[in-house]
Each structure stands twice: as structure tokens, then as C-alpha cells.
N, C-alpha and C. Protein backbone atom coordinates (compact mmCIF):
# COMPACT_ATOMS: atom_id res chain seq x y z
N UNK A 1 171.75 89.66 -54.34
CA UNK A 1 170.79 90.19 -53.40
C UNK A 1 170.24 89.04 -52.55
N UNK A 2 170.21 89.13 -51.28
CA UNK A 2 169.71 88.12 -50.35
C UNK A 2 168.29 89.46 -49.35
N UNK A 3 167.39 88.19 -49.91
CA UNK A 3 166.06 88.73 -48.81
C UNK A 3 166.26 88.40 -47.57
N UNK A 4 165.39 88.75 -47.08
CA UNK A 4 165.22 88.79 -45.45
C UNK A 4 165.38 86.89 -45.07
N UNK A 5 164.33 86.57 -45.96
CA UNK A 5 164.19 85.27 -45.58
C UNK A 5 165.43 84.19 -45.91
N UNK A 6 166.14 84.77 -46.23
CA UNK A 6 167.21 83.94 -46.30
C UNK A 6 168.28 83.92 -45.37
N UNK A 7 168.34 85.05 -44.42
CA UNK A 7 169.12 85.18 -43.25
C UNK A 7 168.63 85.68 -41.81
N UNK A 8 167.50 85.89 -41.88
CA UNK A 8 166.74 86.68 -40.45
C UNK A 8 166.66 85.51 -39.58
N UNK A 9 167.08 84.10 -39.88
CA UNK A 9 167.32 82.73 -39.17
C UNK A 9 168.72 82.95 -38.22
N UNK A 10 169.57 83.37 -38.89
CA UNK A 10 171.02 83.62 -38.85
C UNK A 10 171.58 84.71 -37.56
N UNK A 11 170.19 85.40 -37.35
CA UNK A 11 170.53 86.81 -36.44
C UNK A 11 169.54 86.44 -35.13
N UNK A 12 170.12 87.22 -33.66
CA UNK A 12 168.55 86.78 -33.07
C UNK A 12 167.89 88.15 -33.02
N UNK A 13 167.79 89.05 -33.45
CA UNK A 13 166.78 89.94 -34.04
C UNK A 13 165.61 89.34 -34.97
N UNK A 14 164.68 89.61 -33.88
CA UNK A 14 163.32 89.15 -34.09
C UNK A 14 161.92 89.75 -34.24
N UNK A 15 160.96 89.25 -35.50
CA UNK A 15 159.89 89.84 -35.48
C UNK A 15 160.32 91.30 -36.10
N UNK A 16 159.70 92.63 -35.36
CA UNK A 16 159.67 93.82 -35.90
C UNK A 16 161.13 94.24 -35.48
N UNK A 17 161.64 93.75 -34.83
CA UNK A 17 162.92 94.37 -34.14
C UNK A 17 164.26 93.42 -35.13
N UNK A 18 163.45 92.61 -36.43
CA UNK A 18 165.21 92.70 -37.12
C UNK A 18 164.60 93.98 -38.10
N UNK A 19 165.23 94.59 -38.48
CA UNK A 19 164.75 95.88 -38.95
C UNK A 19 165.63 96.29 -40.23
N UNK A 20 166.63 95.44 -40.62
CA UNK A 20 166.65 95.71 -42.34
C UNK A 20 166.21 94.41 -42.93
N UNK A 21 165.91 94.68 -44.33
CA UNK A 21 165.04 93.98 -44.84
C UNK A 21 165.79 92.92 -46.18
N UNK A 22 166.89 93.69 -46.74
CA UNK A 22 167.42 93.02 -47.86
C UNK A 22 169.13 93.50 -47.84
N UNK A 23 169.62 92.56 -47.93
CA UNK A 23 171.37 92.67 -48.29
C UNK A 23 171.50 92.52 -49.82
N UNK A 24 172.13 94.04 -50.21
CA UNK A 24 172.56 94.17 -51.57
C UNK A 24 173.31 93.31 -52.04
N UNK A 25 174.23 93.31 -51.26
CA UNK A 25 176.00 93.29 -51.22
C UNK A 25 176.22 92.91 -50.29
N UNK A 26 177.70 92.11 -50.28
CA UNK A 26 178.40 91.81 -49.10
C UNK A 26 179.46 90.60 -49.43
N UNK A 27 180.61 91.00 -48.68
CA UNK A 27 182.24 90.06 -49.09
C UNK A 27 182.86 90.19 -48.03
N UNK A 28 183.82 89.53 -47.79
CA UNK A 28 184.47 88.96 -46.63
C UNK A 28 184.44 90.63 -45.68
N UNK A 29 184.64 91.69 -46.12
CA UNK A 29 184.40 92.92 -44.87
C UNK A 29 183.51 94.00 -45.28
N UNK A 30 182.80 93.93 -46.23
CA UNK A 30 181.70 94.89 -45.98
C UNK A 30 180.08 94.50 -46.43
N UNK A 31 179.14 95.11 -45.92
CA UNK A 31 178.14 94.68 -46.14
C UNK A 31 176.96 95.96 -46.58
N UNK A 32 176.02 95.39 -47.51
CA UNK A 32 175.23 96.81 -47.88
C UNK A 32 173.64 96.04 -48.06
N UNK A 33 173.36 97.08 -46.87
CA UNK A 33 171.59 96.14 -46.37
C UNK A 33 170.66 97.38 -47.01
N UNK A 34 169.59 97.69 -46.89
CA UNK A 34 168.45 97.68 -46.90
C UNK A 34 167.36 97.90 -45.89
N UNK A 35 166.84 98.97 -45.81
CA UNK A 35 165.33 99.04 -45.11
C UNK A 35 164.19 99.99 -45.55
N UNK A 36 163.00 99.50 -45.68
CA UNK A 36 161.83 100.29 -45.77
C UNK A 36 161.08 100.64 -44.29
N UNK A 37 161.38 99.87 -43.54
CA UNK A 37 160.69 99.80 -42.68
C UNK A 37 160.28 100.99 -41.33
N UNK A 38 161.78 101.99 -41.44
CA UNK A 38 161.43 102.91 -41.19
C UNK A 38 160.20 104.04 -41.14
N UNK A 39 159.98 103.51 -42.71
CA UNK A 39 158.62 104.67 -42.87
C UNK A 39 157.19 103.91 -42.15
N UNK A 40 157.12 103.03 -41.50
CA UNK A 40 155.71 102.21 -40.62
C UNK A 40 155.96 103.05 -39.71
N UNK A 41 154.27 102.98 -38.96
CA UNK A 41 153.50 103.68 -38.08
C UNK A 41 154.24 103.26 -36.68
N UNK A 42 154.29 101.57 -37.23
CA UNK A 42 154.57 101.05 -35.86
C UNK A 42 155.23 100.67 -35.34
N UNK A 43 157.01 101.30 -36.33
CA UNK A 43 157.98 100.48 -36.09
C UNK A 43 158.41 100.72 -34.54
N UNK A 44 159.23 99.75 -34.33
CA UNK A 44 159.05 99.30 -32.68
C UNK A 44 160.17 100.80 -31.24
N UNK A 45 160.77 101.55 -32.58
CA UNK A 45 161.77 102.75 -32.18
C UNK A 45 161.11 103.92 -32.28
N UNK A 46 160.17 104.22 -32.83
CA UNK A 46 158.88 105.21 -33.32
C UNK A 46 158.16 105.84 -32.01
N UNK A 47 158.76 107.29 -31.82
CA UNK A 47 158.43 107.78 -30.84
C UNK A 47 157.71 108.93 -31.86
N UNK A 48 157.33 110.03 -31.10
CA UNK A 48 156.38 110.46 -31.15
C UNK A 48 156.06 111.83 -32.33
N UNK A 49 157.24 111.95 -32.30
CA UNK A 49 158.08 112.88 -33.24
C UNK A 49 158.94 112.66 -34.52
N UNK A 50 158.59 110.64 -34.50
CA UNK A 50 159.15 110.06 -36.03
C UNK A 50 160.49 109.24 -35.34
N UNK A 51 161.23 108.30 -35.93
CA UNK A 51 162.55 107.75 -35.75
C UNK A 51 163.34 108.94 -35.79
N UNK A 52 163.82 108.70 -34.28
CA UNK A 52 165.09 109.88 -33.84
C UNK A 52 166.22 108.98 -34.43
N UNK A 53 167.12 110.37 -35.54
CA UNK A 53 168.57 109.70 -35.66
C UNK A 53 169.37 108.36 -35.04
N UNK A 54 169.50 108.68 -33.10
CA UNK A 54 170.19 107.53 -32.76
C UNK A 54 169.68 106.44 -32.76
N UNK A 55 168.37 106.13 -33.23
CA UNK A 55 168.20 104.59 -33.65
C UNK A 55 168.70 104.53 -34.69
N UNK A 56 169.71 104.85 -35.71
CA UNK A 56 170.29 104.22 -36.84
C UNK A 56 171.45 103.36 -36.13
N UNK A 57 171.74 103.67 -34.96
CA UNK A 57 173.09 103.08 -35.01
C UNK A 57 172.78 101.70 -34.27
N UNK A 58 171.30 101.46 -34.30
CA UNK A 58 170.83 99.80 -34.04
C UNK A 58 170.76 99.46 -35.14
N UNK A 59 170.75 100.14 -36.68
CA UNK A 59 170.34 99.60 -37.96
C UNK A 59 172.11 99.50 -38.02
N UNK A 60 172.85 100.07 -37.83
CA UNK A 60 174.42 99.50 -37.86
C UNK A 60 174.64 98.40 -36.84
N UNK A 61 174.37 98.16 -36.36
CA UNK A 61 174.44 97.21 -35.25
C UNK A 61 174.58 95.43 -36.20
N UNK A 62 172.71 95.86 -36.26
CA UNK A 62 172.15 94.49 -37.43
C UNK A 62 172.73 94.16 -38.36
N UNK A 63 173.51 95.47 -39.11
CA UNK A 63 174.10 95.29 -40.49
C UNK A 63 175.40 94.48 -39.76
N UNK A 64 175.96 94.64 -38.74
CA UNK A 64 177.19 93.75 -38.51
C UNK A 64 177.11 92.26 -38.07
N UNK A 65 175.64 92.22 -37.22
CA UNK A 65 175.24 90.86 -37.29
C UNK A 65 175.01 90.26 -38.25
N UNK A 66 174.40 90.77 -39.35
CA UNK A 66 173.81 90.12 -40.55
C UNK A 66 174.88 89.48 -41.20
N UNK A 67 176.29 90.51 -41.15
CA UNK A 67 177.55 90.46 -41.83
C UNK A 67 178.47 89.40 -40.88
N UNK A 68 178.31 89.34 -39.74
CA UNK A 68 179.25 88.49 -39.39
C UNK A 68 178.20 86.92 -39.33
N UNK A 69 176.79 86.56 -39.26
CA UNK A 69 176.05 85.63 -39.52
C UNK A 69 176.55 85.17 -40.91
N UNK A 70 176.38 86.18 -41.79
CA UNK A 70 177.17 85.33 -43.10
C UNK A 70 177.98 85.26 -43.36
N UNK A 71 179.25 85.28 -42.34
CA UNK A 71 180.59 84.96 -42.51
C UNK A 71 180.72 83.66 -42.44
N UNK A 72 179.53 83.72 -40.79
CA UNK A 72 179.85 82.03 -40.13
C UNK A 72 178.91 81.57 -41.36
N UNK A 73 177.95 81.45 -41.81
CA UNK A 73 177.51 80.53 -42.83
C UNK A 73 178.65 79.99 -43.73
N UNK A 74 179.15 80.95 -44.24
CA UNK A 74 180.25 80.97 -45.17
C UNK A 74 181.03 79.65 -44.83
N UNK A 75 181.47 79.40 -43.50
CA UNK A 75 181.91 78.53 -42.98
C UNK A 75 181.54 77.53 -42.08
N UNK A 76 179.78 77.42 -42.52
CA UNK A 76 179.52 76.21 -42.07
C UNK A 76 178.52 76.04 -40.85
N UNK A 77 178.14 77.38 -40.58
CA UNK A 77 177.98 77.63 -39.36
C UNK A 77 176.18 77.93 -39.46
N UNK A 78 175.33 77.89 -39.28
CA UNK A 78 173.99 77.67 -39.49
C UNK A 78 173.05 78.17 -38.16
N UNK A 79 173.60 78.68 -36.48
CA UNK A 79 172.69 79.17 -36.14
C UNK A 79 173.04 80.67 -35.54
N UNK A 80 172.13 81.42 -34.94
CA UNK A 80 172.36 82.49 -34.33
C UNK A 80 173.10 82.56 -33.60
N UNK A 81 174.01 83.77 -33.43
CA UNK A 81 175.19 83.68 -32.38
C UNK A 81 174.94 85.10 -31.63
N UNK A 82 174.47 84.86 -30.00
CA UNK A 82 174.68 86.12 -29.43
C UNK A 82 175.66 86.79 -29.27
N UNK A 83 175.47 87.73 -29.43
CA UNK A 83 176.39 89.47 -29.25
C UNK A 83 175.75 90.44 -28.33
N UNK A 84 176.92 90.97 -27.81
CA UNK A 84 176.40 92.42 -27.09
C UNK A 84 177.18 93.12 -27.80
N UNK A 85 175.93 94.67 -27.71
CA UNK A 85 176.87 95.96 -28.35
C UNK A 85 177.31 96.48 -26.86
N UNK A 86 178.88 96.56 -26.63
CA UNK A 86 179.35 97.02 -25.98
C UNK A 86 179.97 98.44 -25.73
N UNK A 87 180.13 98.94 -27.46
CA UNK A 87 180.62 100.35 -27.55
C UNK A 87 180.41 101.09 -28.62
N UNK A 88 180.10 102.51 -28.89
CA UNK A 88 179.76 103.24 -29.62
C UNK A 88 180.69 104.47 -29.84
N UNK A 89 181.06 104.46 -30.81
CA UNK A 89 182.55 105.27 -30.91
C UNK A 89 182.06 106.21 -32.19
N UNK A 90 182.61 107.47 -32.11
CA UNK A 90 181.99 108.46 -33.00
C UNK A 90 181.26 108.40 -33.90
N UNK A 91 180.35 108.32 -32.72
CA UNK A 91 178.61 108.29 -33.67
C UNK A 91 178.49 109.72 -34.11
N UNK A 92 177.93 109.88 -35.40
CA UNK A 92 177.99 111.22 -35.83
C UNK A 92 176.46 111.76 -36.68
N UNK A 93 175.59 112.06 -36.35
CA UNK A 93 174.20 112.31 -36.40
C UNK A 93 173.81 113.67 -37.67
N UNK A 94 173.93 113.25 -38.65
CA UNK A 94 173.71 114.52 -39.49
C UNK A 94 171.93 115.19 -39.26
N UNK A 95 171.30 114.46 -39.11
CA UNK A 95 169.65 114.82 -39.02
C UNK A 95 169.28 114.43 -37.51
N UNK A 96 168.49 114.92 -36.73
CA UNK A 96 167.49 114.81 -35.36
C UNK A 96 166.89 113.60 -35.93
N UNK A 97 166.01 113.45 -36.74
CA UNK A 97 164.54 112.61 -37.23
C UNK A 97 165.15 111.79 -38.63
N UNK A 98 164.93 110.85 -38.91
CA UNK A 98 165.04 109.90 -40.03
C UNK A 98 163.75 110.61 -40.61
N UNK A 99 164.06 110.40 -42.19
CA UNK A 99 162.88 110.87 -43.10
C UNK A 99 161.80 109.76 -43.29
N UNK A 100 160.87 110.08 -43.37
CA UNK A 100 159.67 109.07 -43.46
C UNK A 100 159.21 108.51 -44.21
N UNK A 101 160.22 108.72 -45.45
CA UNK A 101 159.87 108.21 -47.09
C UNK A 101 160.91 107.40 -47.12
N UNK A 102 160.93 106.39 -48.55
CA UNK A 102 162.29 106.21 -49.10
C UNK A 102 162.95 105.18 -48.40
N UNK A 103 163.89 105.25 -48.92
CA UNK A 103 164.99 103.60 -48.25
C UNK A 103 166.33 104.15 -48.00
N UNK A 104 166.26 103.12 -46.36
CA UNK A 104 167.79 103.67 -45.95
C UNK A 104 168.88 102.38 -46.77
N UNK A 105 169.58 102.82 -46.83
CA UNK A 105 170.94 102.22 -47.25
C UNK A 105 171.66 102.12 -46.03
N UNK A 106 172.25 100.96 -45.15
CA UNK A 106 172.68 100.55 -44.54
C UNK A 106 174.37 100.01 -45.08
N UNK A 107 175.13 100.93 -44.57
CA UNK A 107 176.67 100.35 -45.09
C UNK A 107 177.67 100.01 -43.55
N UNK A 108 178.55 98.79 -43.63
CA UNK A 108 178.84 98.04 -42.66
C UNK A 108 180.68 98.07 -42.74
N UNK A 109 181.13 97.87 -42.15
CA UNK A 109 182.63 97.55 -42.83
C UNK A 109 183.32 97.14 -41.83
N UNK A 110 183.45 95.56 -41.83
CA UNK A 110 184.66 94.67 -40.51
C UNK A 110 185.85 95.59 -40.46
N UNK A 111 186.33 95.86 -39.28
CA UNK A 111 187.24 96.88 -39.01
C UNK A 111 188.12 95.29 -38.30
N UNK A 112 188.24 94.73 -37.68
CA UNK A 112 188.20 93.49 -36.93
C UNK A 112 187.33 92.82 -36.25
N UNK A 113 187.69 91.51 -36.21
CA UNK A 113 186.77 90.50 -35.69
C UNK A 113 187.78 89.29 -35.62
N UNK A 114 187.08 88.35 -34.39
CA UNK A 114 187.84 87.24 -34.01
C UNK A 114 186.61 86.39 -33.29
N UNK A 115 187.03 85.57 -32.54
CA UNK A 115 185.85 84.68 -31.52
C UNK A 115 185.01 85.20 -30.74
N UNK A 116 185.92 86.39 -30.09
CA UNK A 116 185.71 86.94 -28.95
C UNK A 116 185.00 87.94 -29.36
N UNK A 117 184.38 88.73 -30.34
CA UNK A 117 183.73 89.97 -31.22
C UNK A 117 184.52 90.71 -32.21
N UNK A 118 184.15 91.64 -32.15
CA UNK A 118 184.16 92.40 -33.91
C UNK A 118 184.00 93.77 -33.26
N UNK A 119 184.93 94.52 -34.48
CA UNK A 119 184.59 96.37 -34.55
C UNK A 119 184.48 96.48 -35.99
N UNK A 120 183.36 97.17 -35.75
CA UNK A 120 182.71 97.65 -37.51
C UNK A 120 183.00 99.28 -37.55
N UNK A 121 182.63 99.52 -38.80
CA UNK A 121 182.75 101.32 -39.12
C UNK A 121 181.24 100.65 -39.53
N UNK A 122 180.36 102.07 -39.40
CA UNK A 122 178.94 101.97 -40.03
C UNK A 122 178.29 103.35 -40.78
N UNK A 123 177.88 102.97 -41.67
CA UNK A 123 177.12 104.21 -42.08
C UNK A 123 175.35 104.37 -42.82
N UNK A 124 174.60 105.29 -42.58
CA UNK A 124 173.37 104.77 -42.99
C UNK A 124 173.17 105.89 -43.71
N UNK A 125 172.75 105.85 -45.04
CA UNK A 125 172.74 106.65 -45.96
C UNK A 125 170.59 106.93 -46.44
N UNK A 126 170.48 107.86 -47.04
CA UNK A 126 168.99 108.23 -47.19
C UNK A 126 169.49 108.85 -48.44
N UNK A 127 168.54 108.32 -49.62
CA UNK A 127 168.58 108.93 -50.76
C UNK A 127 170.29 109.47 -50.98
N UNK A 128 170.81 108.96 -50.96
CA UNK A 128 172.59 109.12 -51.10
C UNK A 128 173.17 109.96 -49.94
N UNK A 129 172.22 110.98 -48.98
CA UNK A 129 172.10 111.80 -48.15
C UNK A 129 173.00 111.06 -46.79
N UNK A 130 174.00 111.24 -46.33
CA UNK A 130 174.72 110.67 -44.89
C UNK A 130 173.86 110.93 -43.67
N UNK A 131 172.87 110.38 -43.19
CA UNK A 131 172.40 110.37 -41.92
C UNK A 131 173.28 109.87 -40.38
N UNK A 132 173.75 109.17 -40.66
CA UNK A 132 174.63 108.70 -39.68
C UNK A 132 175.78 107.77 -39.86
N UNK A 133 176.83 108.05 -38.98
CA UNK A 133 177.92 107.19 -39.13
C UNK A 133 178.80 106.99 -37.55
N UNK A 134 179.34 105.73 -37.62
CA UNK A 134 180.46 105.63 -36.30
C UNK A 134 180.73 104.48 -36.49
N UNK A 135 181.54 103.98 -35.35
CA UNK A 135 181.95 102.33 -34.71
C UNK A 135 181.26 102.20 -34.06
N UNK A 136 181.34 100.79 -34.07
CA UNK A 136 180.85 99.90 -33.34
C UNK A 136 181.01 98.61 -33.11
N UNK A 137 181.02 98.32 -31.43
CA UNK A 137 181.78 97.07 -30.86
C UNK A 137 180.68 96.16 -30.70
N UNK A 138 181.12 94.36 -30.69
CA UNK A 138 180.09 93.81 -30.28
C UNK A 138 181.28 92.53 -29.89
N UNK A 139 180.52 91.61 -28.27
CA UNK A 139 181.52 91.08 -28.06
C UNK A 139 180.49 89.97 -28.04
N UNK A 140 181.07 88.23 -28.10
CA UNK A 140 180.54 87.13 -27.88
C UNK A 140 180.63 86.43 -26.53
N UNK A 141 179.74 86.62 -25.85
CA UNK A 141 180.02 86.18 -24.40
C UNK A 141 180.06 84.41 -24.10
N UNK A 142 179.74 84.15 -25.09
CA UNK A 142 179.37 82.16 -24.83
C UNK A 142 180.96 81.81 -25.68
N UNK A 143 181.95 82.61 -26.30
CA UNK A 143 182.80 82.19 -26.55
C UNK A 143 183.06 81.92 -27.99
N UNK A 144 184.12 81.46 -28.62
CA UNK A 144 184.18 80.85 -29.47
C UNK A 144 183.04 79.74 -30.34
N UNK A 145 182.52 80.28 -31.95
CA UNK A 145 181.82 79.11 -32.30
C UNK A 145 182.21 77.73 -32.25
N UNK A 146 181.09 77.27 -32.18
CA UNK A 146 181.31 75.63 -32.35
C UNK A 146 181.11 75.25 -33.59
């Protein structure tokens, strides 16, 4: 189990906006995070009617940064590396509203990745319950790490 504080250095998701909290798990292609944070008043996606579904697929997003940040650690690599999410591929929304209790389970899985970005499969689970799932692209625009 890795806390927050051991990798929220690693991502540039910042402040209220890195938004899982603990990595269960995680090996060279999949990763299994953690969040409470959903259930706050003030989280920073919190409209008016509670966290709408398609903000999970920013909590898949993070889970692939988090996962490809500790790849590059893995190999040496020690700071944040920007990404854009460029594509969203069958996102699939079982609920309107995230529940307001409880902990999401954040599941990640490298589909590929190279210098140039990564495609993940993602899924965010509630009480074992499937809230959401899809791909997702993210590309490195500064290039290859150093």
C-alpha cells in the first residue's frame, strides 16, 4: 500500500484536484487506487446535484498517471511528467451521480505505452458495484523522458 504522500510528488495533479488518495496495488500494467474524497462538500467536481458519473473518468485518468509516475520511478525517474488526455473511448456510465458514502475503488490497466503516451482500460468500482468504465488516451507533448 502506498499513501498519497508517497507519490502525489510524482503526478502534477494538485492540491484538491489529485483526487485518489491511496494505491492498493500495482505491477508493471495494472494499478488499484483509492478514494474517499468523493464524499466532501467541497470536492472541486461537486456540482449541485452531487459528483455526476463523468467525473470518474478524471479518477481513471489519475489512476494512469499515478501508474505510469511509478513506472518512471521504477526506473529512476523522480519528477512529474506532463500528459494530455487526448481520448475517451467507451466510456460506459452505470449511475448519473456517484454515491456519497464509501470508497471508490479505482482500477487502471496499461493497454500500451511508450515515450510518446499510453492507452489504459479503466474502471471505478463502489462497494464492488461497476460505476464506470472505458479507455483512455494520454499523450506526452515535451517528448521522451530524460
Amino acid at each position: 500500500m502506498l499513501p498519497k504522500n508517497d507519490w502525489a510528488h510524482l503526478i502534477p495533479h494538485a492540491g484538491s484536484m489529485c483526487l485518489l488518495d491511496t494505491v492498493l496495488d500495482w505491477d508493471a500494467d495494472t494499478i488499484h487506487a483509492t478514494s474517499d474524497g468523493h464524499t466532501l462538500a467541497d470536492h472541486p467536481l461537486r456540482g449541485t446535484d452531487g459528483l455526476h458519473a463523468v467525473h470518474l473518468a478524471e479518477y481513471g485518468a489519475q489512476a494512469m498517471a499515478v501508474h505510469g509516475a511509478l513506472r518512471a520511478r521504477a526506473q529512476g525517474v523522480e519528477t512529474a511528467r506532463p500528459g494530455m488526455l487526448v481520448s475517451l473511448r467507451e466510456v460506459r456510465l452505470a449511475v448519473e451521480h456517484v454515491p456519497a458514502d464509501g470508497r471508490l475503488d479505482v482500477h487502471a490497466q496499461c493497454l500500451y505505452a511508450d515515450d510518446a503516451g499510453a492507452q489504459y482500460a479503466f474502471r471505478v468500482e463502489h462497494g464492488g458495484r461497476l460505476l464506470a468504465s472505458g479507455r483512455a488516451a494520454v499523450i506526452h507533448p515535451e517528448g521522451p523522458m530524460s
